[in-house]
Protein backbone atom coordinates (compact mmCIF):
# COMPACT_ATOMS: atom_id res chain seq x y z
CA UNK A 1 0.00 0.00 0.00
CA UNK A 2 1.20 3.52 -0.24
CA UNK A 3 0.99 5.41 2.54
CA UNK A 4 1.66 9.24 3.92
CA UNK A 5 3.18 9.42 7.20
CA UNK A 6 1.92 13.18 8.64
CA UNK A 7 3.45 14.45 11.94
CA UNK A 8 1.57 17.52 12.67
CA UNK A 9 3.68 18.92 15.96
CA UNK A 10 4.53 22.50 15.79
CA UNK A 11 5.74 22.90 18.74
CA UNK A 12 9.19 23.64 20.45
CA UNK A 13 9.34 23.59 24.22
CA UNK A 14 12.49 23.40 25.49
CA UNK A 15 13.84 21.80 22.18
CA UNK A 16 12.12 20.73 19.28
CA UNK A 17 10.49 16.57 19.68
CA UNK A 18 11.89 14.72 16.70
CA UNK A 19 8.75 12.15 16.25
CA UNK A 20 10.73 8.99 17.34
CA UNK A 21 7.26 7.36 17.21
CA UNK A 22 6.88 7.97 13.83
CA UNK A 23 10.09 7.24 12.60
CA UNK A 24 10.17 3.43 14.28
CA UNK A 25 6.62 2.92 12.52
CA UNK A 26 8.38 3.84 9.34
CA UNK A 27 10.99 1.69 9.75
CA UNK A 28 8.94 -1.47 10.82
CA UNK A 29 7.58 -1.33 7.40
CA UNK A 30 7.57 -4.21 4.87
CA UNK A 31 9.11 -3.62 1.49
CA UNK A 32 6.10 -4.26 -0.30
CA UNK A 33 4.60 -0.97 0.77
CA UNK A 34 5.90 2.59 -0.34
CA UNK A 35 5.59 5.87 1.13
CA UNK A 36 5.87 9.49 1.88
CA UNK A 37 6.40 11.63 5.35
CA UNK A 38 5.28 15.37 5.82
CA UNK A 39 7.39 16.47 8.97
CA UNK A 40 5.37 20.22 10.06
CA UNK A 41 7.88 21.22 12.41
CA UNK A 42 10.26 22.79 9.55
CA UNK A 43 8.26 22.49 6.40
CA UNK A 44 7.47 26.05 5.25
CA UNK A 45 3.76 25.50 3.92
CA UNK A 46 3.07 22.19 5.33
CA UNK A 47 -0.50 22.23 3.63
CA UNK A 48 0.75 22.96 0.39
CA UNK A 49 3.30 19.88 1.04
CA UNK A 50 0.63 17.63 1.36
CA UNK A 51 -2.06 18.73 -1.22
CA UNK A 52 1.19 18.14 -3.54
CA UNK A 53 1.98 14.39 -2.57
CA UNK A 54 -2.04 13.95 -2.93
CA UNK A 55 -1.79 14.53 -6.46
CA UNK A 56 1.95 12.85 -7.39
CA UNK A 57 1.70 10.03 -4.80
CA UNK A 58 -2.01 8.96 -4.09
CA UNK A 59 -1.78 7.33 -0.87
CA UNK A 60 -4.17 4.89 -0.23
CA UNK A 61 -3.96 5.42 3.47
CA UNK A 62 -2.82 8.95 5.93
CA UNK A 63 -1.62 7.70 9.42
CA UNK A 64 -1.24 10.79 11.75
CA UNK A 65 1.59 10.43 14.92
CA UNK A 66 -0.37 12.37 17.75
CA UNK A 67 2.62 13.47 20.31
CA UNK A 68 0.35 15.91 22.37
CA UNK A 69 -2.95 16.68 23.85
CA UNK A 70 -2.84 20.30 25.69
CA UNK A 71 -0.07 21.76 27.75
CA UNK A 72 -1.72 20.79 31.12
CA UNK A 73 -1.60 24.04 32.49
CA UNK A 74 -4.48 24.59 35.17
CA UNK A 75 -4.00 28.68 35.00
CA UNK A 76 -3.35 29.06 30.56
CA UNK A 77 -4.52 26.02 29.51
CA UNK A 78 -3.84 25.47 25.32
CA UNK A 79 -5.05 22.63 23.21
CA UNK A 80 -3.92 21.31 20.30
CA UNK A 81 -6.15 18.78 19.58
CA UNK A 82 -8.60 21.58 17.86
CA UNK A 83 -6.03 22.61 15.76
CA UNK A 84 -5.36 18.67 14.25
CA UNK A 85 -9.12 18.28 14.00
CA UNK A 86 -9.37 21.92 11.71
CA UNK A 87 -6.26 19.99 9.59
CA UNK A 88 -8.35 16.71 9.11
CA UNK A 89 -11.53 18.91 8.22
CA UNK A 90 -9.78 20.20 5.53
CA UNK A 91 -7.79 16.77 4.20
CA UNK A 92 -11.08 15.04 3.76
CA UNK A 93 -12.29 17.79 0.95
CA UNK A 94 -9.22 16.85 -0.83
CA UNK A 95 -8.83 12.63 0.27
CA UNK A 96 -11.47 10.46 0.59
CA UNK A 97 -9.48 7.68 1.66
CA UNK A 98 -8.91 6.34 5.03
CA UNK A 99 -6.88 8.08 8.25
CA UNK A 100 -5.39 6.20 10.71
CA UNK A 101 -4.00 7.81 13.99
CA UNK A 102 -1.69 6.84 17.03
CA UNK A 103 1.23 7.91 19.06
CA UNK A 104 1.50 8.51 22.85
CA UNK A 105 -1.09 11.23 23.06
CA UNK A 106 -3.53 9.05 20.93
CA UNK A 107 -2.73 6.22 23.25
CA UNK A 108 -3.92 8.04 26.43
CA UNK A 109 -7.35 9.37 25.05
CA UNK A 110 -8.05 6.58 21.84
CA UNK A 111 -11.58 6.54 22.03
CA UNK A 112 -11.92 10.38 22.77
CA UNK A 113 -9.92 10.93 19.79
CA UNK A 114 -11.41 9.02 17.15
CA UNK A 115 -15.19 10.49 18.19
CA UNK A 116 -13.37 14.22 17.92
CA UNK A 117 -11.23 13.96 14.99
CA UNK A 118 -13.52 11.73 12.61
CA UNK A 119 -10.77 9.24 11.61
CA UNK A 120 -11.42 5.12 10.67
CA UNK A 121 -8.45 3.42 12.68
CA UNK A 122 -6.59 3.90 15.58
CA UNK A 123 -3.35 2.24 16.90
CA UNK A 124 -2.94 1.93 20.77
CA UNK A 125 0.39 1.14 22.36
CA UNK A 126 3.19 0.02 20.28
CA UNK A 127 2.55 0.91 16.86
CA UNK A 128 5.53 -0.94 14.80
CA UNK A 129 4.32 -4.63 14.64
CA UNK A 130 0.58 -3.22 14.88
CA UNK A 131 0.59 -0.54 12.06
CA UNK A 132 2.12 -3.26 9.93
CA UNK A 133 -0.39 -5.49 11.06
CA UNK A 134 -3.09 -3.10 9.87
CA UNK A 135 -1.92 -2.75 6.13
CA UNK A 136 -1.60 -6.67 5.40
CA UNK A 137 -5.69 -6.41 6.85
CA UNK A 138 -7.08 -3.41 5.14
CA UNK A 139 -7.58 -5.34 1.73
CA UNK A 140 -9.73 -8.00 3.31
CA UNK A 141 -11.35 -5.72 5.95
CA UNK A 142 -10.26 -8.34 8.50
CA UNK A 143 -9.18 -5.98 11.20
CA UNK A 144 -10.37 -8.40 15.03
CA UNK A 145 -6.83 -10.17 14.90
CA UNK A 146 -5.08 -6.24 14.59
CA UNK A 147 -3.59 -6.16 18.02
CA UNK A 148 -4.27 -2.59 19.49
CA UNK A 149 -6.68 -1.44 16.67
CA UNK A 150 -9.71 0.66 17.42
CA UNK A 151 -11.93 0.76 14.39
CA UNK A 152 -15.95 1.78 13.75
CA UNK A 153 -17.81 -1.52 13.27
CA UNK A 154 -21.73 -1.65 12.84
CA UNK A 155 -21.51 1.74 14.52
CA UNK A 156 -20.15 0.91 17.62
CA UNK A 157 -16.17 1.39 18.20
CA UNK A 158 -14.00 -1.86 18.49
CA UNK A 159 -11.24 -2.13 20.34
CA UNK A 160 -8.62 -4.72 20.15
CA UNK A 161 -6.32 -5.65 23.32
CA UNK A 162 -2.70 -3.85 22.50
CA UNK A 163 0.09 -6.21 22.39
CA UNK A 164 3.73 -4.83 23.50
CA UNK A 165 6.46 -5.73 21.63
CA UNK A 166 8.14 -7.84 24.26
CA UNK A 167 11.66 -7.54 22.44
CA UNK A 168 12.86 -4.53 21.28
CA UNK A 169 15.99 -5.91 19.63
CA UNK A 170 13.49 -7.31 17.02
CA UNK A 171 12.46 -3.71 16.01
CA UNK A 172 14.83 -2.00 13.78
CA UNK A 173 16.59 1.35 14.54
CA UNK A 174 14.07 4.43 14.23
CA UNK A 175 14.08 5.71 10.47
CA UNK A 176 15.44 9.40 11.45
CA UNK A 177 16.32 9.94 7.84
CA UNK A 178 12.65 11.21 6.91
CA UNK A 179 13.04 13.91 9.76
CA UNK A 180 15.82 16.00 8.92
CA UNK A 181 17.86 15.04 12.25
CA UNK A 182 20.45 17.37 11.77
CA UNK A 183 17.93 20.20 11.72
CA UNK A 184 16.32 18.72 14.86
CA UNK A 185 19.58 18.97 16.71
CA UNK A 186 20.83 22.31 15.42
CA UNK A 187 17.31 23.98 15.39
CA UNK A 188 16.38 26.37 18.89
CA UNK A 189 13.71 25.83 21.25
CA UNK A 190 12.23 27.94 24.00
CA UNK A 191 15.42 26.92 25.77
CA UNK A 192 17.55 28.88 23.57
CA UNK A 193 19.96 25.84 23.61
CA UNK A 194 20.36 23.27 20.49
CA UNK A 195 18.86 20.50 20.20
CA UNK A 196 18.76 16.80 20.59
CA UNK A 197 18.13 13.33 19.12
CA UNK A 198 15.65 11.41 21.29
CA UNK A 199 16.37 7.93 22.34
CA UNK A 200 14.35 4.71 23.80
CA UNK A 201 15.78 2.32 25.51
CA UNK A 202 12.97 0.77 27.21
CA UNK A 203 9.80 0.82 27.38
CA UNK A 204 7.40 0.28 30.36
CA UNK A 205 7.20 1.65 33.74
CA UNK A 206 6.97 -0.69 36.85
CA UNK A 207 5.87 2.37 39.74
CA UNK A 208 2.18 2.80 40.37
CA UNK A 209 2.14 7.05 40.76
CA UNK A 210 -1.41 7.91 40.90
CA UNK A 211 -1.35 9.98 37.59
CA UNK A 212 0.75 9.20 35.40
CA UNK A 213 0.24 8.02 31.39
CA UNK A 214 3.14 5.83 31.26
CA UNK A 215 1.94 2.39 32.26
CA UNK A 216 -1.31 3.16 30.23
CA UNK A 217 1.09 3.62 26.57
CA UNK A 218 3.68 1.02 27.60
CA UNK A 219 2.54 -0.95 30.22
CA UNK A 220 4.09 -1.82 33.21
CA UNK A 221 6.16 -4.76 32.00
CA UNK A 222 9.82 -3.02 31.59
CA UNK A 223 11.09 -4.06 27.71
CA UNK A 224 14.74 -3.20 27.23
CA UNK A 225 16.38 -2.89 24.13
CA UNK A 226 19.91 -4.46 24.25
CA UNK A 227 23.00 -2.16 25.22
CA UNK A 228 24.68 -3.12 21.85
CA UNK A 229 21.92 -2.13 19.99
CA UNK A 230 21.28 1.52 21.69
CA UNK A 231 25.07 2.04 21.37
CA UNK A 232 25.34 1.27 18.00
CA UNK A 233 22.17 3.50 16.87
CA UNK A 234 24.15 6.45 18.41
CA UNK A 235 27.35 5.52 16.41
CA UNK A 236 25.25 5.38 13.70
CA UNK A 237 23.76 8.82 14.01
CA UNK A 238 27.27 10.12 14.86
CA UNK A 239 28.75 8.60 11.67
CA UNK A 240 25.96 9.42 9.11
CA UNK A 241 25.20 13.09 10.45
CA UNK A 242 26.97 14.32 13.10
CA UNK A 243 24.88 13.81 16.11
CA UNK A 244 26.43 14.29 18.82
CA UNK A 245 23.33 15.55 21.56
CA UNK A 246 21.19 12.75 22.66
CA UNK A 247 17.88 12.72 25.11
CA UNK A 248 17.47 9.21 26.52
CA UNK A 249 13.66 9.37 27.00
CA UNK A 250 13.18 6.46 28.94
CA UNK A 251 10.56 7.27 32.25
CA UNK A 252 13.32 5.99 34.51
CA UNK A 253 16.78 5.86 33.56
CA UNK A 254 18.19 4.41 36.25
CA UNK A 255 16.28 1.24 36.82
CA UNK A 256 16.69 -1.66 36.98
CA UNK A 257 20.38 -0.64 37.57
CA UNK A 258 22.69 -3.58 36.57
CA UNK A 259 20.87 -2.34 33.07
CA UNK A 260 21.77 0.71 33.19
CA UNK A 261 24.97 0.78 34.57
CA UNK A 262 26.05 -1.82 31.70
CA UNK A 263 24.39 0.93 29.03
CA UNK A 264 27.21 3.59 30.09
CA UNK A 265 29.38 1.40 30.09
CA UNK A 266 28.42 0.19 26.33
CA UNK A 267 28.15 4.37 25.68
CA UNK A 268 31.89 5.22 26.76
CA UNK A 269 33.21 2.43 25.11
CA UNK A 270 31.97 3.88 22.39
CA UNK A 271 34.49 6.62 22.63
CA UNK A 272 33.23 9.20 20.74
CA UNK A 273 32.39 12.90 21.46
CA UNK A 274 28.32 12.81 22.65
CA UNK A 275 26.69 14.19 25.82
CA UNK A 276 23.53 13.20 27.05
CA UNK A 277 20.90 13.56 29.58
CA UNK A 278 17.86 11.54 31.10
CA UNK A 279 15.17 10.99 33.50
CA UNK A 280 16.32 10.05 37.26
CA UNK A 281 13.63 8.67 39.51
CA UNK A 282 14.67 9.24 43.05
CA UNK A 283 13.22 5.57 44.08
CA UNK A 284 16.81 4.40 42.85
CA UNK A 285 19.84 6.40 43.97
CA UNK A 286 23.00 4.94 42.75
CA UNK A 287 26.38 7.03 43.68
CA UNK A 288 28.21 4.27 41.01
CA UNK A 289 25.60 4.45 38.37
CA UNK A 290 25.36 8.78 38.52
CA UNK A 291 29.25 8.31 38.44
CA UNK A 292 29.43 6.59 35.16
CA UNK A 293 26.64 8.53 33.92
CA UNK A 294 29.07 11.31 34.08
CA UNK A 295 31.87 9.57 32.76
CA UNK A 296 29.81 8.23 29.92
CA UNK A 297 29.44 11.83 28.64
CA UNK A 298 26.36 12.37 30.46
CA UNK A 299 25.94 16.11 31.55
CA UNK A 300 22.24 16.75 33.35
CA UNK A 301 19.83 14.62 34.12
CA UNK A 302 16.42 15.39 34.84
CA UNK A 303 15.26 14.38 38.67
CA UNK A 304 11.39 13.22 39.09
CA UNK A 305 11.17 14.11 42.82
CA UNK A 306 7.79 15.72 42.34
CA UNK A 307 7.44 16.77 46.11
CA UNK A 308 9.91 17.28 49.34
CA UNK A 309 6.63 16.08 51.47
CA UNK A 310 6.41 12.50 52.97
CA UNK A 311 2.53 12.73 52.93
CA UNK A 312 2.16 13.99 49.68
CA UNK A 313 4.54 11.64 47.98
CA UNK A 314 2.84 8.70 49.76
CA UNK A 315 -0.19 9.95 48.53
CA UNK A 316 0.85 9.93 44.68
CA UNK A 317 2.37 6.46 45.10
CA UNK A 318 5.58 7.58 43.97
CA UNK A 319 7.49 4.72 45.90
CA UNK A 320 9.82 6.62 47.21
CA UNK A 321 10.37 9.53 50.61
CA UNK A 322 12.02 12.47 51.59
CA UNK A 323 14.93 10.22 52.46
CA UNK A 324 15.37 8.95 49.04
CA UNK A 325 15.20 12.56 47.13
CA UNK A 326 17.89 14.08 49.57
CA UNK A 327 20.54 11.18 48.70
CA UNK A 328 19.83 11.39 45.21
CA UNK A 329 20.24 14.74 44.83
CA UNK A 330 23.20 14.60 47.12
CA UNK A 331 24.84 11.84 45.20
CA UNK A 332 24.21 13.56 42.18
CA UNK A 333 26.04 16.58 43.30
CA UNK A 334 29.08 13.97 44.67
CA UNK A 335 28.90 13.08 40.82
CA UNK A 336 29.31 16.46 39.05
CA UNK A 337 26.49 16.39 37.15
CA UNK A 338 24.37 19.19 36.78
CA UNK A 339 20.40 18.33 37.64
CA UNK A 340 17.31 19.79 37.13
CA UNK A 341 14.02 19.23 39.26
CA UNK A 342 10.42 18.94 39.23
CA UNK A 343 7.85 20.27 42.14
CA UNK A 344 4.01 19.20 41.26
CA UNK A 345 1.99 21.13 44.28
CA UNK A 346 -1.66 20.24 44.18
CA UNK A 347 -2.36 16.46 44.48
CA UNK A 348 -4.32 14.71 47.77
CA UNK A 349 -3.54 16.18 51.15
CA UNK A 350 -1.56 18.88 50.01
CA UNK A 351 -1.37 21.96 52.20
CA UNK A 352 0.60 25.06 52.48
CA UNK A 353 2.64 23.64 54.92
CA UNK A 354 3.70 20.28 52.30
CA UNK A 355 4.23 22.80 49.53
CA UNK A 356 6.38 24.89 52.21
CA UNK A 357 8.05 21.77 52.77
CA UNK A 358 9.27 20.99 49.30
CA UNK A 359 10.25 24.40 48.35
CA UNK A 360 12.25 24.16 51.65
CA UNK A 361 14.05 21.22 50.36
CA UNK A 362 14.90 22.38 47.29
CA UNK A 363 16.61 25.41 48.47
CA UNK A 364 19.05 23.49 50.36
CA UNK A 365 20.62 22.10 46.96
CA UNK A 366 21.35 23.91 43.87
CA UNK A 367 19.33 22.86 41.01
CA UNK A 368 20.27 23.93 37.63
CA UNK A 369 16.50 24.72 36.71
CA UNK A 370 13.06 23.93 38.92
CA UNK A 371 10.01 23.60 36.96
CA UNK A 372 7.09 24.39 39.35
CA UNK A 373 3.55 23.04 38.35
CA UNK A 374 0.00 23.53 40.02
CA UNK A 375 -2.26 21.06 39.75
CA UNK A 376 -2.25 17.18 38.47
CA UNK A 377 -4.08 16.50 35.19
CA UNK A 378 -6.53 14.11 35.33
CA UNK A 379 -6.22 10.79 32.71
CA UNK A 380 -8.81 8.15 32.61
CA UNK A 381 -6.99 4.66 34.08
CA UNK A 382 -5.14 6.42 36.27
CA UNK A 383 -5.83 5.68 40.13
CA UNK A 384 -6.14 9.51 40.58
CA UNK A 385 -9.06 9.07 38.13
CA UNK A 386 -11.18 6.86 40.76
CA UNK A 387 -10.24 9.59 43.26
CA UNK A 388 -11.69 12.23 41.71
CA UNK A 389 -14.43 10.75 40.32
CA UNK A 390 -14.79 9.32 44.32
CA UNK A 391 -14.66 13.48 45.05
CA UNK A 392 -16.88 14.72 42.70
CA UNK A 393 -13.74 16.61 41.44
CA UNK A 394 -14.87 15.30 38.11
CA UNK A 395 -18.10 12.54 36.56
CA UNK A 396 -17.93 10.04 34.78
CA UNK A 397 -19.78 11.70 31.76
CA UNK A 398 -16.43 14.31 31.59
CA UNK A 399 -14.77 14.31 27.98
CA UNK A 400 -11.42 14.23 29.51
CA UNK A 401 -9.76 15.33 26.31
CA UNK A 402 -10.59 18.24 27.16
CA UNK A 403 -8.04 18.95 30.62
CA UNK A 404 -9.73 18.68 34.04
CA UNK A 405 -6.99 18.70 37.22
CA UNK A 406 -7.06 17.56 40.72
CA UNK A 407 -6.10 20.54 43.43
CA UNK A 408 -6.24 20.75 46.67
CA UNK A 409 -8.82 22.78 48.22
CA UNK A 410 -6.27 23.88 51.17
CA UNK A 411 -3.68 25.63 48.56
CA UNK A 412 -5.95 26.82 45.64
CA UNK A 413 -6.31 30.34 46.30
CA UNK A 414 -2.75 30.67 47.91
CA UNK A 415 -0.65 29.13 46.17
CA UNK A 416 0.24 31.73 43.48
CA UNK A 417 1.12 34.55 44.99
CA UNK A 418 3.71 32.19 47.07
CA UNK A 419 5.21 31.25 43.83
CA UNK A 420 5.70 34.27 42.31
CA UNK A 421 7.33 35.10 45.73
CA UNK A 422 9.35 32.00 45.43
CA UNK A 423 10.61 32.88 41.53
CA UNK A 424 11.12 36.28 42.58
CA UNK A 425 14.00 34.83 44.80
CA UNK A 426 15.06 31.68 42.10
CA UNK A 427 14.51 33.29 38.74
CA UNK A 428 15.65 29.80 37.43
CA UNK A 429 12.35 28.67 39.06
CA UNK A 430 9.80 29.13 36.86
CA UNK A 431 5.86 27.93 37.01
């Protein structure tokens, strides 16, 4: 079949996303079936792009990566879901054929999705072996043995159980030649600072916080993807372009540890020029592992601590304390490498005196950067769902595509005038 690959993302916090989703669908493709990618984030008039390969290529089906669903910001919320419905509107008076969507965003909200934007399939969870799956079904219309497909059938949706690809070594590297990768490390973000290639190393996320997506894209079965065969994607992208900025994004780098301690190990014997970061959760602190993080060319890492507050971290089933940030921070300090954390104020039992608490915490270390966030977005199959559905904070007939958050009566009204007089005092604080 021929087929045109659309990633719609636009947008450029911190650095601009290349759509590693995408680009490992792409690349799980058989030969037998040909196709085209429109990449938005640097194409000058993406429209234009695509009205063009309507007419020279004729693709018999559009599959659309969705990477995200609003900026869950309680105070300025923005969606972008709208803005990809307004873009299929507008495809189907020039394609009559069929759209398929997925990626992590679609993955979260599938059914939500398909009833907003209009499309005929949807892949949930993995999307290599399933998307592949999808084309050797579409000319027979046999679509129940599709694992993760949700399709329209006798008007009622259909959903088929995902199945995760339980080795990742069978997957081939991520096609990153249809996205321009050198202009997705050079190019700027709202950090001011160049870019970076993402990376997956695993996938899967054994912790049980009360919110978060994770578990419901990947499961929590933790796939990992050989050492050799990370190591040798990065030589790859060093030899063929350059690349020398990675972004391992991975929910927790540094578990299980034996893992990743042999995958910095596999990185510095590598022996080339790249620096790195990823995503520390405090549950594991490791003075060996941060040391060869550093050694491996690592230079920040990203630290998940989401509250200094016993209570409150208990309370988001984080599966870790106090105790556990401190060292990790502290170890990562012992290390040399430069960290950044997270504060999420908002979720069950939090008071001014837990938020106090955190901010407290953090003030005794020296972050490189503090991202400060009010208020937990709420996801369907997430335990914080049950809660505030349990609390009235939301009902069941709530289109959650559209954001609703969990906050704590006791800080609602206070809370941001003590912020701005926290970032008045750590302007690299910011909420």
């Amino acid at each position: 079949m021929r087929v045109l690959f659309i990633s719609p993302n636009r947008l450029r916090l911190i650095v601009p996303p290349l759509p590693l989703g995408l680009a490992s669908v792409i690349a799980a493709l058989e030969p037998e079936h040909s196709f085209r990618v429109v990449d938005f984030m640097f194409e000058a008039d993406p429209r234009a792009r695509v009205l063009s390969l309507l007419k020279e290529f004729q693709p018999e089906i559009i599959a659309f990566g969705l990477r995200n669903i609003d900026n869950q910001s309680i105070r300025s919320p923005v969606y972008f879901f709208p803005e990809i419905k307004e873009l299929l509107d507008w495809l189907r008076r020039h394609y009559q054929g069929p759209i398929a969507l997925g990626g992590g965003a679609f993955s979260i909200l599938p059914q939500e999705f398909m009833d907003y934007l209009g499309a005929d399939f949807g892949i949930i969870g993995d999307g290599e072996l399933s998307f592949r799956a999808l084309l050797r079904a579409y000319p027979k219309a046999d679509f129940s043995r599709v694992p993760g497909l949700i399709w329209r059938h006798q008007g009622q949706w259909r959903c088929n159980p995902p199945i995760p690809v339980l080795d990742l070594d069978q997957l081939p590297d991520p096609a990153l030649e249809y996205f321009n990768p050198t202009r997705y490390h050079e190019a700027l973000g709202s950090s001011k600072l160049p870019g970076m290639i993402t990376l997956q190393s695993r996938r899967g996320c054994p912790m049980h916080c009360t919110y978060c997506t994770t578990p419901l894209i990947e499961g929590h079965r933790l796939r990992l993807r050989s050492p050799e065969k990370v190591t040798a994607f990065m030589a790859y992208c060093y030899s063929h372009w350059n690349l020398t900025r990675f972004y391992f994004i991975d929910n927790i780098f540094n578990y299980p540890l034996d893992y990743a301690r042999q995958l910095c190990r596999a990185v510095k014997d590598l022996n080339l020029p790249l620096e790195w970061s990823c995503i520390i959760n405090p549950a594991f602190p490791d003075a060996e592992l941060f040391h060869l993080i550093r050694a491996a060319g690592g230079y920040r890492v990203q630290v998940g601590n989401e509250s200094g507050s016993d209570l409150v971290l208990t309370n988001l089933g984080k599966g870790y304390g106090r105790i556990q940030v401190e060292e990790t921070l502290h170890l990562l300090a012992q290390a040399g490498l430069a960290y950044s954390c997270f504060l999420l104020f908002g979720g069950p039992g939090e008071t001014p005196e837990t938020v106090k608490e955190s901010v407290a915490l953090l003030e005794n270390y020296q972050p490189q950067m503090v991202n400060l966030t009010v208020g937990i977005r709420i996801y369907p199959g997430a335990s914080l769902y049950d809660q505030a559905l349990a609390e009235g904070v939301i009902s069941e007939a709530d289109n959650l595509l559209w954001p609703r958050f969990y906050l704590s009566p006791a800080i609602a009204e206070w809370i941001w005038d003590y912020l701005s007089e926290v970032t008045a005092r750590h302007p690299n604080w910011t909420f």
